[in-house]
N, C-alpha and C. Protein backbone atom coordinates (compact mmCIF):
# COMPACT_ATOMS: atom_id res chain seq x y z
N UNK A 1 -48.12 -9.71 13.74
CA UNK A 1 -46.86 -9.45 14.39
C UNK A 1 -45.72 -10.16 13.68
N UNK A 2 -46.17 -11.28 13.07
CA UNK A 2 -44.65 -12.21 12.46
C UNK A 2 -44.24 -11.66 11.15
N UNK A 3 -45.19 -10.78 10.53
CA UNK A 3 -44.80 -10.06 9.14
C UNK A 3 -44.10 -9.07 9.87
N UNK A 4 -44.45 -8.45 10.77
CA UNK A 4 -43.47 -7.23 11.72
C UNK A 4 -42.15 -7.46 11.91
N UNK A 5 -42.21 -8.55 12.14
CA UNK A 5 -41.07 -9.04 12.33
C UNK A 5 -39.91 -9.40 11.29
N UNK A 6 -40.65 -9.74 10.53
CA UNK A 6 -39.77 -10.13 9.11
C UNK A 6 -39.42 -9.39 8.83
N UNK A 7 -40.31 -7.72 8.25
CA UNK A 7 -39.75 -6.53 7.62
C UNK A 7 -38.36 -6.01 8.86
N UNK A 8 -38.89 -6.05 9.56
CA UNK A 8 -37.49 -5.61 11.04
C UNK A 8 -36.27 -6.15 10.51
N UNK A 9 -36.34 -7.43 10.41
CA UNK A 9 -35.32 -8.55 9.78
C UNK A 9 -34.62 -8.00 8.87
N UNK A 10 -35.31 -8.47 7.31
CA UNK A 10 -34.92 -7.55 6.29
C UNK A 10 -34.43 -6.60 6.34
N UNK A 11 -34.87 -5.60 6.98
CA UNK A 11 -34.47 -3.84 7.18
C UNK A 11 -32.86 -4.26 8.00
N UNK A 12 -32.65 -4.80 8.96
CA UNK A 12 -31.81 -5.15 9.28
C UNK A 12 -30.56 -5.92 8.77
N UNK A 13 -31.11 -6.91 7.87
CA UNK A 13 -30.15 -7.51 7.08
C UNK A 13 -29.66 -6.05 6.19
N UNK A 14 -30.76 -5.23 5.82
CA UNK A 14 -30.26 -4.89 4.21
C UNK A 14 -29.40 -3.03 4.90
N UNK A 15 -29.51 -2.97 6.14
CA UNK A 15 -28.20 -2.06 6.62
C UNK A 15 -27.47 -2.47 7.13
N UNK A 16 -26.87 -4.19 7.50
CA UNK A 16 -25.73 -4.46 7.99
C UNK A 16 -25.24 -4.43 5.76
N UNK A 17 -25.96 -5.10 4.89
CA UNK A 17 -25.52 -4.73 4.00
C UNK A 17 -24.51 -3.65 3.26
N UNK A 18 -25.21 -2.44 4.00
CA UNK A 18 -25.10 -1.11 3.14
C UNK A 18 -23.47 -0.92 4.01
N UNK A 19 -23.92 -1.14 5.09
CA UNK A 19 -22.67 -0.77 5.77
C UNK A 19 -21.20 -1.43 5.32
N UNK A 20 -21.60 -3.41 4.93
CA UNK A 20 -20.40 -3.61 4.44
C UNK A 20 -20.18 -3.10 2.71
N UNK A 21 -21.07 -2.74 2.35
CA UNK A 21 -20.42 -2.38 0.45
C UNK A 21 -19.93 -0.66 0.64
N UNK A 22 -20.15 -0.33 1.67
CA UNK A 22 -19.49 1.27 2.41
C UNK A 22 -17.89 0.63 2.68
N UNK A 23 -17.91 -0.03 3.90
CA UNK A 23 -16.69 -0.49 3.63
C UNK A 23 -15.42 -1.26 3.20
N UNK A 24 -16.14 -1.73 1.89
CA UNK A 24 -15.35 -2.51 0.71
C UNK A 24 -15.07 -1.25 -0.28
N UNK A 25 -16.14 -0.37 -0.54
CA UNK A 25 -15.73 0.56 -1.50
C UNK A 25 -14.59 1.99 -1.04
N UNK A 26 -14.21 1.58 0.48
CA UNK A 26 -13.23 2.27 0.71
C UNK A 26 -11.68 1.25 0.25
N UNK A 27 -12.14 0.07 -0.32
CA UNK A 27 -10.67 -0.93 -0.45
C UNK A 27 -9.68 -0.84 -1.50
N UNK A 28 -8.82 -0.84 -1.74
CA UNK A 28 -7.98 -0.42 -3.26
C UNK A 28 -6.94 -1.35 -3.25
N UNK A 29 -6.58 -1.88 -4.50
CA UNK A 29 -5.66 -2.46 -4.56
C UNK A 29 -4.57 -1.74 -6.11
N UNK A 30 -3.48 -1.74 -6.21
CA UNK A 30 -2.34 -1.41 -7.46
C UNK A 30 -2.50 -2.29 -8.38
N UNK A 31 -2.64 -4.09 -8.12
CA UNK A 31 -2.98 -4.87 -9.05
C UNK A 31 -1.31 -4.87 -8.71
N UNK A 32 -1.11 -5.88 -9.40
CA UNK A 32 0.45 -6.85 -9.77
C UNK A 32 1.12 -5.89 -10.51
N UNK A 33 1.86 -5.03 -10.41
CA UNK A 33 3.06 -4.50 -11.11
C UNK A 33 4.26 -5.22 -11.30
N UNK A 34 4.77 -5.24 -12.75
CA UNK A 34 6.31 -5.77 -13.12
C UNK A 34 7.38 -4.60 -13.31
N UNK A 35 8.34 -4.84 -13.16
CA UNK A 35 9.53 -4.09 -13.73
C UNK A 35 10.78 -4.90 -14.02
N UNK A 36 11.70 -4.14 -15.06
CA UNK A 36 13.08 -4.86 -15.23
C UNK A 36 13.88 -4.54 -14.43
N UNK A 37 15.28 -5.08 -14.01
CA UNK A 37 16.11 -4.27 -13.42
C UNK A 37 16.66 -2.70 -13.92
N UNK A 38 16.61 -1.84 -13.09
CA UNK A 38 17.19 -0.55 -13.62
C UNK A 38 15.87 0.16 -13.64
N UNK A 39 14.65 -0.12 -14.03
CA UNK A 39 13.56 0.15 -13.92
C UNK A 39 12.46 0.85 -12.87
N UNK A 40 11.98 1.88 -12.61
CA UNK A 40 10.85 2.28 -11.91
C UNK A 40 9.30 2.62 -12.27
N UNK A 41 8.87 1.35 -11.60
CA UNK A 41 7.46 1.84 -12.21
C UNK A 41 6.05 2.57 -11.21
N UNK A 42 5.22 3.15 -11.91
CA UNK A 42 4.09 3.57 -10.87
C UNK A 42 3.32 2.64 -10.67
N UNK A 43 3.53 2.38 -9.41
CA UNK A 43 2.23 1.45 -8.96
C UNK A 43 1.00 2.24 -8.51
N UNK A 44 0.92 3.44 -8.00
CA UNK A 44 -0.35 3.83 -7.71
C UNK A 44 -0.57 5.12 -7.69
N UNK A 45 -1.32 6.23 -7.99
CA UNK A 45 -1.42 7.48 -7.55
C UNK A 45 -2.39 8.33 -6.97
N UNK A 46 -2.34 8.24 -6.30
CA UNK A 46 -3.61 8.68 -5.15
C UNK A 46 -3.75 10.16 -4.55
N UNK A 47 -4.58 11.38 -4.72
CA UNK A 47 -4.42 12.92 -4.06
C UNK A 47 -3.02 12.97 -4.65
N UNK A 48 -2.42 13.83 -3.78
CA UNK A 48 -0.54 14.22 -3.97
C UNK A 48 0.18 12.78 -3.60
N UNK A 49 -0.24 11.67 -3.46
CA UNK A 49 0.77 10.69 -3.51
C UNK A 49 0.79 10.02 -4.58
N UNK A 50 2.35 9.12 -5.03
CA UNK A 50 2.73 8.23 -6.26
C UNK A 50 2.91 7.38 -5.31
N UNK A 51 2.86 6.08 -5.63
CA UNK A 51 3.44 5.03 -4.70
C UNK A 51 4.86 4.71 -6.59
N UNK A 52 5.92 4.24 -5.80
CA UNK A 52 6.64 3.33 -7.00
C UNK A 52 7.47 2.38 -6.45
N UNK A 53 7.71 2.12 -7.58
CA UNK A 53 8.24 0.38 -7.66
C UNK A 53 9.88 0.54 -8.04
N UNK A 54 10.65 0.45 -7.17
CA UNK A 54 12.12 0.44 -8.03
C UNK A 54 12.68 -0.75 -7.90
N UNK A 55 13.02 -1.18 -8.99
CA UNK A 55 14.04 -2.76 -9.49
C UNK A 55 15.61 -2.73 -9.15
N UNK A 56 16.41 -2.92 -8.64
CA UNK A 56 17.52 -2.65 -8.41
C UNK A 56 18.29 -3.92 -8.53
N UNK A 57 19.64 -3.73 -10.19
CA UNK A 57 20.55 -5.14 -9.63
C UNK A 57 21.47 -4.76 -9.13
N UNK A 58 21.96 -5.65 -8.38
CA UNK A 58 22.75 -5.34 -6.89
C UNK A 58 24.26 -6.09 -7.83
N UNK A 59 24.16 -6.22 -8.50
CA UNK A 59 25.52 -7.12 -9.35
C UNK A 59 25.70 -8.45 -8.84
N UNK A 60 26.10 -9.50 -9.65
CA UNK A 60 26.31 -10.80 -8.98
C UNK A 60 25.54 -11.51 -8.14
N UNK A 61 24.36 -11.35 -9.02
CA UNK A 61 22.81 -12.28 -8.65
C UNK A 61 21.71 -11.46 -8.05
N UNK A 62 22.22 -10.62 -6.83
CA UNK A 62 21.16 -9.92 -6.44
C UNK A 62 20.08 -9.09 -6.85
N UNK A 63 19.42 -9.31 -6.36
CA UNK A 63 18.16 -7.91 -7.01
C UNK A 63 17.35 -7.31 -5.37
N UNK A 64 16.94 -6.27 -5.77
CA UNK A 64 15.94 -6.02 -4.91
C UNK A 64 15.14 -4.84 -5.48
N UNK A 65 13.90 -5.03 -4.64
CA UNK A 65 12.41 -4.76 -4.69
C UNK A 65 12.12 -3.70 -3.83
N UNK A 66 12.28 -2.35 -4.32
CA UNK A 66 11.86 -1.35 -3.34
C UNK A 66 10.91 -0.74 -4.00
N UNK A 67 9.96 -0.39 -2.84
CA UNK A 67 8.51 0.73 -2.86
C UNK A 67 8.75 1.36 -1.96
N UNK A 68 8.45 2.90 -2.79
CA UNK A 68 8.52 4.21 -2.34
C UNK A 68 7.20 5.22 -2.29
N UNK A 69 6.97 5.82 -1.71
CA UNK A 69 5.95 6.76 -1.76
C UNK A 69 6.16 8.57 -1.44
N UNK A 70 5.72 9.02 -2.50
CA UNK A 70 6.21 10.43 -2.67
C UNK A 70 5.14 11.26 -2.73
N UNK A 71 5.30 12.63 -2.42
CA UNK A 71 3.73 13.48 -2.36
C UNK A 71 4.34 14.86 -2.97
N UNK A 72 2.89 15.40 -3.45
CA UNK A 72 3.38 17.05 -3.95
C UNK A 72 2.98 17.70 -3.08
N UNK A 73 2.16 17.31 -1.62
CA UNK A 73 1.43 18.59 -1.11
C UNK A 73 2.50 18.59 0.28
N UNK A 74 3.27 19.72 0.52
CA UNK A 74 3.95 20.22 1.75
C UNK A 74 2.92 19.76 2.61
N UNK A 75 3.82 19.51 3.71
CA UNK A 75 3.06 19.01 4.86
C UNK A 75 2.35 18.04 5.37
N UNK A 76 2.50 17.01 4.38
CA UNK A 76 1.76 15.48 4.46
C UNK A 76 2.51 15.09 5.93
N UNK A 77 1.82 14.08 6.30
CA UNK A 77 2.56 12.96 6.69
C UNK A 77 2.35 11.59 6.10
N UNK A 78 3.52 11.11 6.78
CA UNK A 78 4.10 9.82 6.58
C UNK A 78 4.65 9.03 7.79
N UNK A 79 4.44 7.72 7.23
CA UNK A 79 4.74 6.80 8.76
C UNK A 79 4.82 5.20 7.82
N UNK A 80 5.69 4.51 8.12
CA UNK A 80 6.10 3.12 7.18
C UNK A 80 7.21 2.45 8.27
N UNK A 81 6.54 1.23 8.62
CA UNK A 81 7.05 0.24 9.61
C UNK A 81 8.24 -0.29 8.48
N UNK A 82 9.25 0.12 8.32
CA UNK A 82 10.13 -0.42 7.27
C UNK A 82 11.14 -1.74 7.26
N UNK A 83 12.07 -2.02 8.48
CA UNK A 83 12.19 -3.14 8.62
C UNK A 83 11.84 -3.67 9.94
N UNK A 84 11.98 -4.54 10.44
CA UNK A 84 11.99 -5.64 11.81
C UNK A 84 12.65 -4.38 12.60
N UNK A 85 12.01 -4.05 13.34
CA UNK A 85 12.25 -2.90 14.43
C UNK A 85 12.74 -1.41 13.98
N UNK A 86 12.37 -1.22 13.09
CA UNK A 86 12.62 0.20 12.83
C UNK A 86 11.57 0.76 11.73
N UNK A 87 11.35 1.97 11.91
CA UNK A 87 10.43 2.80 11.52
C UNK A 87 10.64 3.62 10.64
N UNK A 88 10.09 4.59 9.56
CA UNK A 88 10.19 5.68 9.16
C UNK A 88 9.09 6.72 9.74
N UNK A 89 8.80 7.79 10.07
CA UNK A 89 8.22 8.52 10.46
C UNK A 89 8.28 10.17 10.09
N UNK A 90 7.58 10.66 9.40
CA UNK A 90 7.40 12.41 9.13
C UNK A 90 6.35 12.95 9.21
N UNK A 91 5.99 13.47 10.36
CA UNK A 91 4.93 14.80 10.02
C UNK A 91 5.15 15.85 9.29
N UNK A 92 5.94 16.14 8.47
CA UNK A 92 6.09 17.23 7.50
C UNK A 92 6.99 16.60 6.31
N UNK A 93 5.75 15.61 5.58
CA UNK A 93 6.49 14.64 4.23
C UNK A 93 6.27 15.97 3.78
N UNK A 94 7.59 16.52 2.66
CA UNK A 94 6.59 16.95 1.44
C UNK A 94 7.63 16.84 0.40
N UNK A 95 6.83 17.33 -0.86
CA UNK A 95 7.51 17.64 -2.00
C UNK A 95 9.07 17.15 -2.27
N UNK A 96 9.78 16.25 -3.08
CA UNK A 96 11.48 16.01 -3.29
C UNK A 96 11.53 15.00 -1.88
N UNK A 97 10.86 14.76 -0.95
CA UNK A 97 10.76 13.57 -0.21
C UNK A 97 10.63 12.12 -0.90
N UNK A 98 11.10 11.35 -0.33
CA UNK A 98 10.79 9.77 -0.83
C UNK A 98 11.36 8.72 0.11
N UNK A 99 10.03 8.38 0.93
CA UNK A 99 9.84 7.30 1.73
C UNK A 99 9.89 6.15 1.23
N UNK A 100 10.78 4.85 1.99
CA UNK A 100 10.37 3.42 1.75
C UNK A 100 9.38 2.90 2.33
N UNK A 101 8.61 2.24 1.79
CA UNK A 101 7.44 1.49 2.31
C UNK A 101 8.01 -0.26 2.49
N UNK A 102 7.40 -0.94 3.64
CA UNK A 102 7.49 -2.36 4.00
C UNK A 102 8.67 -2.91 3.83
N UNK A 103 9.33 -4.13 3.90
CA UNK A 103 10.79 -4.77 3.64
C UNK A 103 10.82 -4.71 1.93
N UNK A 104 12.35 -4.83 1.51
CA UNK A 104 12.59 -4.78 0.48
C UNK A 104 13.44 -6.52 0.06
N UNK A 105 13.11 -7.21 -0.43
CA UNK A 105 13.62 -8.75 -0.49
C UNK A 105 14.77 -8.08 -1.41
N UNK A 106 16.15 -8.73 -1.10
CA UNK A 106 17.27 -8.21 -1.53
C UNK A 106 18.15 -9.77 -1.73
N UNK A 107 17.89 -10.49 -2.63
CA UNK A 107 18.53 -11.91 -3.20
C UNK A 107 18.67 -12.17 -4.30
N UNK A 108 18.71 -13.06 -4.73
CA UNK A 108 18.67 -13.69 -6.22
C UNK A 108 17.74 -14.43 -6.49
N UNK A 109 16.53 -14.60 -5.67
CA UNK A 109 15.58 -15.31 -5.92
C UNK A 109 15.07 -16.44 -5.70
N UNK A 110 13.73 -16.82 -6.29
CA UNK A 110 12.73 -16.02 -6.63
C UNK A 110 12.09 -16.22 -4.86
N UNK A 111 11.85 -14.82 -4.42
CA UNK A 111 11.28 -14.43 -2.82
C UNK A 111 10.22 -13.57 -3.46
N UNK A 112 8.98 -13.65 -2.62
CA UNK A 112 7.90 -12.78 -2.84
C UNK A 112 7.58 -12.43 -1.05
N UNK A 113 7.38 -10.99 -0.82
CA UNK A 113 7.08 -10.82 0.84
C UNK A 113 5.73 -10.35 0.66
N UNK A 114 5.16 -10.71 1.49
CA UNK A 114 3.75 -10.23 2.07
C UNK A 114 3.59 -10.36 2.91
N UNK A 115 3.73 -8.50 3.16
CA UNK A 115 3.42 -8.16 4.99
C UNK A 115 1.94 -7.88 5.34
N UNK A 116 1.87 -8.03 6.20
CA UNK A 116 0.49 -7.34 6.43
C UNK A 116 0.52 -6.52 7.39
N UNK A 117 -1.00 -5.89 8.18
CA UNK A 117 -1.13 -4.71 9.38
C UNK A 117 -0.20 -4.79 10.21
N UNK A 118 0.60 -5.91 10.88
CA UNK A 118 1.07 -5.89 11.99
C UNK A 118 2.47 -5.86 11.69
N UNK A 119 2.77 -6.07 10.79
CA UNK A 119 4.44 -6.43 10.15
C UNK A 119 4.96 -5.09 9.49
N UNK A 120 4.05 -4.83 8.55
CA UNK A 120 5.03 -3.59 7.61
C UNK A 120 3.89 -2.76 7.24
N UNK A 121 2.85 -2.10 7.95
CA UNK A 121 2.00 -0.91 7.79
C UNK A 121 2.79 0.39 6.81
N UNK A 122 1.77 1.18 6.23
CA UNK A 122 2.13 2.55 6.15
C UNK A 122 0.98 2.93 5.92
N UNK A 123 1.53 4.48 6.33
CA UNK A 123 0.22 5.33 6.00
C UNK A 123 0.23 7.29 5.91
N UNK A 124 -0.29 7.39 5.11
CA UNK A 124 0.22 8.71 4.57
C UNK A 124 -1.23 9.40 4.46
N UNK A 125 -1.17 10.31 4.95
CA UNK A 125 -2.06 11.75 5.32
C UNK A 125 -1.71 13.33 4.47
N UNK A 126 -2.95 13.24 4.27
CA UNK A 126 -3.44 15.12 3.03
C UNK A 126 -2.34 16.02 4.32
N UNK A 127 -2.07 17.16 4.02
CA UNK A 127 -1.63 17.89 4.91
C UNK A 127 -3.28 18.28 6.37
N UNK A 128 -4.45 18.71 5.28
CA UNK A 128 -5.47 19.01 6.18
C UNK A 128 -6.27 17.85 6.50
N UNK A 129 -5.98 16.33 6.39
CA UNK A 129 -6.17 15.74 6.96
C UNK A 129 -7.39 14.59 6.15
N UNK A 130 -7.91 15.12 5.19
CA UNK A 130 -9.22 15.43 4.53
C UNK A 130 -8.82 13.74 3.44
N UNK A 131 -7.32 13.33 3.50
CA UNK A 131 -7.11 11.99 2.81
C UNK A 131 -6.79 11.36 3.71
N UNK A 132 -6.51 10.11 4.07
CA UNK A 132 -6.05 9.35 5.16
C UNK A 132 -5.69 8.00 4.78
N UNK A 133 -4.78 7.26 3.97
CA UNK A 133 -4.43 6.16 3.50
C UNK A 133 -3.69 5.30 4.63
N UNK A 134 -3.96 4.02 4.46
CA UNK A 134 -3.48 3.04 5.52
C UNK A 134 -3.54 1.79 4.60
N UNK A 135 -1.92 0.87 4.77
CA UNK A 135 -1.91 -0.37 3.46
C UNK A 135 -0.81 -0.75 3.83
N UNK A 136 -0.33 -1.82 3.20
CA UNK A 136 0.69 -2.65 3.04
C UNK A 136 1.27 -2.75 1.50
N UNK A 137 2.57 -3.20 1.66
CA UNK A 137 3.10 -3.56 0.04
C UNK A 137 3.49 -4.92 -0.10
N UNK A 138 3.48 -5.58 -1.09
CA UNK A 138 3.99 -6.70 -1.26
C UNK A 138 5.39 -6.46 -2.29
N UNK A 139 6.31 -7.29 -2.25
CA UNK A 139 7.35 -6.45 -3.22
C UNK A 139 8.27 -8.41 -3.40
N UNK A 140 8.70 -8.28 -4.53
CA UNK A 140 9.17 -10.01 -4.75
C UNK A 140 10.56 -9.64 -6.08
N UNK A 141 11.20 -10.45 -6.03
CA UNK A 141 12.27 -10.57 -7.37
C UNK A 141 12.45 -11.59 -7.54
N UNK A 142 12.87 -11.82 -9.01
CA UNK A 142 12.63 -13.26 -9.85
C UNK A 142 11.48 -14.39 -10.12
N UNK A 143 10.23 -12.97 -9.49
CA UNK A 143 8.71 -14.07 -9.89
C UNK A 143 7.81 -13.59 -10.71
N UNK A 144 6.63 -13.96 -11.26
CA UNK A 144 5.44 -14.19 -11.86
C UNK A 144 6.07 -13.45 -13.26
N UNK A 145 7.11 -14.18 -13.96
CA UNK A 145 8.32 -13.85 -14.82
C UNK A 145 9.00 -12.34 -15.18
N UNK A 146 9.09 -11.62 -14.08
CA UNK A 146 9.70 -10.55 -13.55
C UNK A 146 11.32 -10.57 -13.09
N UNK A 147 12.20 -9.55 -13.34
CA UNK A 147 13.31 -9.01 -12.26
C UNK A 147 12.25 -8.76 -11.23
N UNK A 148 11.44 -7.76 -10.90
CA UNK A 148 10.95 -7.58 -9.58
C UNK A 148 9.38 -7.68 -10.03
N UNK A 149 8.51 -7.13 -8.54
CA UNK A 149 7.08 -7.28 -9.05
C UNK A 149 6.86 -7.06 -7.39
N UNK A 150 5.62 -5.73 -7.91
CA UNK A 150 4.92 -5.08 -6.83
C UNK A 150 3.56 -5.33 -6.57
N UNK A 151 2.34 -5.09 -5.40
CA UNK A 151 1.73 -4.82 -5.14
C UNK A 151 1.70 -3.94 -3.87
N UNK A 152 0.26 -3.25 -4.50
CA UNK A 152 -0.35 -2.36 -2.89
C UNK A 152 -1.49 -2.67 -2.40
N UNK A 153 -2.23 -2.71 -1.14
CA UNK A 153 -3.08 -2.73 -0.94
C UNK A 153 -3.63 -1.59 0.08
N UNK A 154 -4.73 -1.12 -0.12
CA UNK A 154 -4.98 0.33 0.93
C UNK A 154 -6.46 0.47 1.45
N UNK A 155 -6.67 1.13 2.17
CA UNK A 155 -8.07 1.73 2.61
C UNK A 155 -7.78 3.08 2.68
N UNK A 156 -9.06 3.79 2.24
CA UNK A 156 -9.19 5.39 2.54
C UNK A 156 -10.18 5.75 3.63
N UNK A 157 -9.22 5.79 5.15
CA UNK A 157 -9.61 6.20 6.33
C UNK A 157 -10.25 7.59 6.49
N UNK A 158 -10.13 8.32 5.23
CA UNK A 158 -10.72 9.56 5.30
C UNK A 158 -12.08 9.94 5.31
């Protein structure tokens, strides 16, 4: 009975296993993106979405750090907690659209933001439903020797 028991064990350990490398291999990250001012770069491209990175100098010290997310397929949605009480929201993102994602740090530096689930979500959906992205952005100016500098982080809920 105590070898019965062991294999039970094992078998048990090795599908709470399977289950977490199932859901790590739904995890994605953009990695650290830089840009100059004036500059837009791709941070990510996923189905019909680009995520990007735009550098903006604001003249007389300022800069800021905006991420955008754009799609080719009519009929996406979109949804991005954008600042401290306000939202963006579309059930019919499509095509020549371009959403902001999370706060945009707008100073002279050097600020790095990192929001997470509860602060600055987004999340963008296939039109038939069949993609399902959910993430945060990090977005900073005047660091890791950058005008600006992006990250994404995501899961594919699909």
């Amino acid at each position: 009975m105590n070898a019965q028991n062991a294999v039970n064990a094992q078998n048990a350990v090795n599908s709470q296993s399977a289950v977490n490398a199932t859901n790590f291999s739904r995890y994605f990250t953009s990695g650290l993106k830089k840009a100059s001012a004036g500059e837009t770069v791709t941070l990510a491209s996923v189905g019909p979405f680009t995520f990007l990175g735009e550098c903006v100098d604001n003249g007389g010290g300022p800069y800021q750090a905006l991420a955008y997310v754009t799609t080719s397929a009519q009929g996406s949605f979109m949804y991005s907690n954008q600042e401290k009480g306000s939202a963006y929201y579309e059930g019919t993102f499509g095509p020549g659209s371009k959403a902001k994602l999370g706060y945009a740090p707008l100073n002279s530096g050097p600020e790095w933001i990192t929001l997470f689930e509860q602060e600055a979500p987004w999340t963008v959906a296939s039109p038939d439903g069949s993609l399902l992205l959910r993430g945060n952005s990090s977005e900073g100016v005047h660091v890791f020797g950058a005008d600006c500098a992006f990250a994404l982080s995501w899961t594919d809920e699909g």
